[in-house]
Protein backbone atom coordinates (compact mmCIF):
# COMPACT_ATOMS: atom_id res chain seq x y z
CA UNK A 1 72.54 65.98 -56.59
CA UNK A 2 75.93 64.87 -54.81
CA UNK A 3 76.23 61.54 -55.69
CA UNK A 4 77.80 58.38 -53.89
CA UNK A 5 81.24 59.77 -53.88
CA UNK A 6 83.81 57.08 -52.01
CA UNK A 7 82.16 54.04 -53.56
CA UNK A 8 84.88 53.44 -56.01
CA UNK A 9 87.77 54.86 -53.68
CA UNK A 10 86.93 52.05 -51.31
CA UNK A 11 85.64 49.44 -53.64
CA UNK A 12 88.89 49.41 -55.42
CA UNK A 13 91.22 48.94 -52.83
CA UNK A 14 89.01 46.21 -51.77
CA UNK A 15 88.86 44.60 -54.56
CA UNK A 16 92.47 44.30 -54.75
CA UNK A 17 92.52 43.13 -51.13
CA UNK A 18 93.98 46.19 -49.40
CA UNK A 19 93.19 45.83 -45.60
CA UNK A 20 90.33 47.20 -44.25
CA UNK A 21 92.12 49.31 -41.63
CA UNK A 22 93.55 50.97 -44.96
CA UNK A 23 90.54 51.55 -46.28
CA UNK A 24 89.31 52.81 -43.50
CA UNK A 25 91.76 55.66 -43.62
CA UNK A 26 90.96 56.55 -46.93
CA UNK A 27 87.47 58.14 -45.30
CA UNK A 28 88.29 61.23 -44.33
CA UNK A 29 89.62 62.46 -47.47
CA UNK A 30 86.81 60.93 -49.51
CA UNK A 31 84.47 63.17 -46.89
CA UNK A 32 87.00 66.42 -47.71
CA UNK A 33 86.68 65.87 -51.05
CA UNK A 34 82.40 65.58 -50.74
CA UNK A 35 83.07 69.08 -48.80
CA UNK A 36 85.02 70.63 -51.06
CA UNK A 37 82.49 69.99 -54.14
CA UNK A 38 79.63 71.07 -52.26
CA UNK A 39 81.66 74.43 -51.77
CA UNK A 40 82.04 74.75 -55.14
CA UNK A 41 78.26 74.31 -55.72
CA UNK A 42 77.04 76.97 -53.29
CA UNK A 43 79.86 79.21 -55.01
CA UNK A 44 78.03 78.77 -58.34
CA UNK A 45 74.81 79.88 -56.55
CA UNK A 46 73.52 76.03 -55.81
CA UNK A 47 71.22 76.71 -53.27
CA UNK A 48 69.52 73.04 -52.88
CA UNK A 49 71.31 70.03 -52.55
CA UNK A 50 70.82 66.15 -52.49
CA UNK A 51 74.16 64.36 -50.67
CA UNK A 52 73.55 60.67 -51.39
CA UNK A 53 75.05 58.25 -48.79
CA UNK A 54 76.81 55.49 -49.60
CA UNK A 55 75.18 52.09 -50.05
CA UNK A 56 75.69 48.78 -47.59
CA UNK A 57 79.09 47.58 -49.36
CA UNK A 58 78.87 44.55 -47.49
CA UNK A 59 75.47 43.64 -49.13
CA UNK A 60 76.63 43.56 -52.58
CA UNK A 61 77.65 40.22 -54.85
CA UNK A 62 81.45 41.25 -55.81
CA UNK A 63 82.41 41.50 -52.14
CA UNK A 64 80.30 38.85 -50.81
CA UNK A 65 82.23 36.56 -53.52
CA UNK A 66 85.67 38.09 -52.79
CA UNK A 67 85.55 37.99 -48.94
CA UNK A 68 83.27 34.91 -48.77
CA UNK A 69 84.05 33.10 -45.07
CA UNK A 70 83.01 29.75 -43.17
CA UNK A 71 83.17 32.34 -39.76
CA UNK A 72 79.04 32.68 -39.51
CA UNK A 73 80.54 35.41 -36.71
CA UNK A 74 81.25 37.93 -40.00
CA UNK A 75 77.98 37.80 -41.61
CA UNK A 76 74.57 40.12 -40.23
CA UNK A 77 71.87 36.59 -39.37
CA UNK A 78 69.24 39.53 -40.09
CA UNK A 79 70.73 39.81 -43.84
CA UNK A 80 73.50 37.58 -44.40
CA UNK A 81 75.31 40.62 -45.29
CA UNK A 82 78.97 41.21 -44.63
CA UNK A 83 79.08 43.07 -41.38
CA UNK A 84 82.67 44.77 -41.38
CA UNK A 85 82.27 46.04 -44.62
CA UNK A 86 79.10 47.34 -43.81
CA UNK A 87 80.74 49.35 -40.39
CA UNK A 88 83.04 50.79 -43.01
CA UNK A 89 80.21 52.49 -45.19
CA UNK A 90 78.36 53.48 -42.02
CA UNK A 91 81.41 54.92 -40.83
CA UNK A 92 81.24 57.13 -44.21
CA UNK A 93 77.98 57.72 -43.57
CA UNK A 94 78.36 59.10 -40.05
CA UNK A 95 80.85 61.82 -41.24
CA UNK A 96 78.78 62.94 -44.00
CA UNK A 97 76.11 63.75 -42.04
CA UNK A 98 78.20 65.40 -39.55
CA UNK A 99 79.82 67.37 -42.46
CA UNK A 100 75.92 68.05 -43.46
CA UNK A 101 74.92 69.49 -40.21
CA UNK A 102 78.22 71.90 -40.27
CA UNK A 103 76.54 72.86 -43.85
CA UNK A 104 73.11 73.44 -42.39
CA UNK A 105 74.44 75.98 -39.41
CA UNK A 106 77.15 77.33 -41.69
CA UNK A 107 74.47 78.59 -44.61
CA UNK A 108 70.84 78.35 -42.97
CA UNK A 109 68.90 79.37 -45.93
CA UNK A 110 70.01 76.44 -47.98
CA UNK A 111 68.73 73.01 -48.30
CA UNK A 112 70.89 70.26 -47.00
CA UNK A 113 68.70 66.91 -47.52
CA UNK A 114 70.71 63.74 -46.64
CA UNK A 115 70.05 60.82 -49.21
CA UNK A 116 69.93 57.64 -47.34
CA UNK A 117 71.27 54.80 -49.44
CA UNK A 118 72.38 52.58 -47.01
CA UNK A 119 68.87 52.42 -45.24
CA UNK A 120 67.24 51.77 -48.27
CA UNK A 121 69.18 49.04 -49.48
CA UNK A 122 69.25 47.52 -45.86
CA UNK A 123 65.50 47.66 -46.00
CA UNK A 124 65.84 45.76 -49.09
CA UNK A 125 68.69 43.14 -47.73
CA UNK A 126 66.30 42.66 -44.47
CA UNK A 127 62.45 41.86 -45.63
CA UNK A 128 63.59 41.88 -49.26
CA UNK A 129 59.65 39.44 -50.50
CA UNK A 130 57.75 42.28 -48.52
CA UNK A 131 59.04 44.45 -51.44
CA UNK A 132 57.83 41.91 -54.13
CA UNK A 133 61.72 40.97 -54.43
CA UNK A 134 61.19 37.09 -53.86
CA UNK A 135 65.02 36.10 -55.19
CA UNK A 136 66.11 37.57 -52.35
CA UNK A 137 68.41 40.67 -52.28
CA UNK A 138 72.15 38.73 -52.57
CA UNK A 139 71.82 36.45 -55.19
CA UNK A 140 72.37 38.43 -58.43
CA UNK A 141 70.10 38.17 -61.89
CA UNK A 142 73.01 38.81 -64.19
CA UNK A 143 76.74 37.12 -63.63
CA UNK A 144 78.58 33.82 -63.79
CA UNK A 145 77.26 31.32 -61.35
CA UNK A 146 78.68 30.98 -57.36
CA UNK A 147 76.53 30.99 -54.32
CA UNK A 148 75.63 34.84 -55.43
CA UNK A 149 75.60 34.07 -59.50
CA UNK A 150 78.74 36.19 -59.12
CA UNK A 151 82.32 35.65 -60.84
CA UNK A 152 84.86 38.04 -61.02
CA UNK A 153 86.52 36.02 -64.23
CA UNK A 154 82.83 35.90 -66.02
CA UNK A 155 81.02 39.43 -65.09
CA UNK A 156 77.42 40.18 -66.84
CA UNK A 157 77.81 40.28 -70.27
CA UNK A 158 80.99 38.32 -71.06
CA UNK A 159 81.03 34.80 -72.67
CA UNK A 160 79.71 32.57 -70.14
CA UNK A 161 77.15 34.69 -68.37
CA UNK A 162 73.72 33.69 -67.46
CA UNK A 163 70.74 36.23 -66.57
CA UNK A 164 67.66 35.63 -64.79
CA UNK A 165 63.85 35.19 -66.42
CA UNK A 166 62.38 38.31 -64.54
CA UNK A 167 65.08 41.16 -62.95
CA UNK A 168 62.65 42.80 -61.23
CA UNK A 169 62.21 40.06 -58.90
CA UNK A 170 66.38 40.42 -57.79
CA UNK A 171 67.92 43.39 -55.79
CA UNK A 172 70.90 43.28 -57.42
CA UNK A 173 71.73 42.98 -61.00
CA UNK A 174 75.12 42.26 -61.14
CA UNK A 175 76.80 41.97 -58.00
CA UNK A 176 77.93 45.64 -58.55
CA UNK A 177 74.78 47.85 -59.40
CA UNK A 178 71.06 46.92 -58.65
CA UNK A 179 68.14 46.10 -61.01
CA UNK A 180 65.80 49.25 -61.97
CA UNK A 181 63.18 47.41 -59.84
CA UNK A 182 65.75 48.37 -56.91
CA UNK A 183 66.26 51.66 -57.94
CA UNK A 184 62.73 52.40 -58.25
CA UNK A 185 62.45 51.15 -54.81
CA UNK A 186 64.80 54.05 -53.42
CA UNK A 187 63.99 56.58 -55.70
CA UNK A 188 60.34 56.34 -54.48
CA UNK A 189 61.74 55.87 -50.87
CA UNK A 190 64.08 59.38 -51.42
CA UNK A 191 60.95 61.16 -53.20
CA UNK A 192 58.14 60.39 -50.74
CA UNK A 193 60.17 58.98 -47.70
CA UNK A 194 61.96 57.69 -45.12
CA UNK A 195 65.15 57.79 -47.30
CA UNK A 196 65.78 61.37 -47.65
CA UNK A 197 66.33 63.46 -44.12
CA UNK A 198 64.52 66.52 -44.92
CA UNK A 199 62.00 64.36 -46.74
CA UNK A 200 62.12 65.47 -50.92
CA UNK A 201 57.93 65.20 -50.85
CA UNK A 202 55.50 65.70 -49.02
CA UNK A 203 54.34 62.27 -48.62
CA UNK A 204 55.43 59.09 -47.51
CA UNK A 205 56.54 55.51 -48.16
CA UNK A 206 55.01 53.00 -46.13
């Protein structure tokens, strides 16, 4: 399992308010450096791998806080996500699956399955009370009150915090990572379908 490697090369930079064009051109080494561990894998003798996508950035409670705008224009009306943010992660996306296909025709008799983050989290952000989630998939259980229960000065845990009754009923947890409930949600989604591209089982998430 190849987890969501750029997350924290992006998130960073954002978070100390680098431009998004910047950021942007951070993406093809973050996708060198996914190539060159999966190299080192298949040199060990890995032979099946799990590449997890990254996640809708503009979805989550830090960066909904920290780029908050009165321009309706830079949020999804399907989600009320932050759309720009989210082009960058697909953008990420789109070159790791290229990179994946090069893998598949470059060593045919391994397994190459693309873990789809940012669809399952999307799913999540778009009919988030089909999935039993009925606080929504922005506002966070866990943080220190704003629009999204997110502050940056009073994160989950510090003095000041507050945390919801029942987590499972939140996508995220704390603006950062997402309640079990969530991850359930995508584990499930990876294991039985849509989310993983060859599918990990057999059967399938409806």
């Amino acid at each position: 399992m190849i987890g969501e490697i750029g997350v924290n090369d992006y998130s960073t930079p954002l978070r100390a308010r680098r431009s998004l064009k910047e950021v942007r051109s951070y993406v093809p080494k973050v996708i060198e450096a996914v190539s060159m561990v999966t190299e080192r894998l298949i040199e060990n003798g890995v032979v099946d791998l799990v590449v997890a996508a990254d996640p809708p950035l503009g979805c989550f409670g830090v960066f909904l806080t920290l780029y908050m705008s009165s321009n309706k224009e830079d949020y999804d009306p399907r989600t009320g996500c932050l759309k720009k943010l989210n082009a960058l992660t697909r953008y990420h996306n789109g070159m790791l699956r290229r990179l994946l296909e090069q893998f598949r025709i470059k060593y045919p008799g391994l397994r190459f399955t693309y873990a789809d983050y940012y669809g399952a989290v999307m799913r999540l952000a778009r009919h988030p009370k089909r999935y039993g989630f009925s606080n929504g998939a922005l506002r966070v259980c866990c943080g220190g009150g704003g629009p999204y229960n997110f502050n940056a000065t009073v994160l989950c845990g510090q003095p000041g915090f507050n945390v919801c009754k029942d987590p499972s009923t939140f996508v995220g947890w704390d603006g950062i990572h997402l309640t079990e409930a969530a991850y359930r949600f995508i584990a499930m989604g990876l294991l039985r379908g849509p989310f993983a591209d060859p599918p990990l089982m057999s059967a399938r998430l409806h």
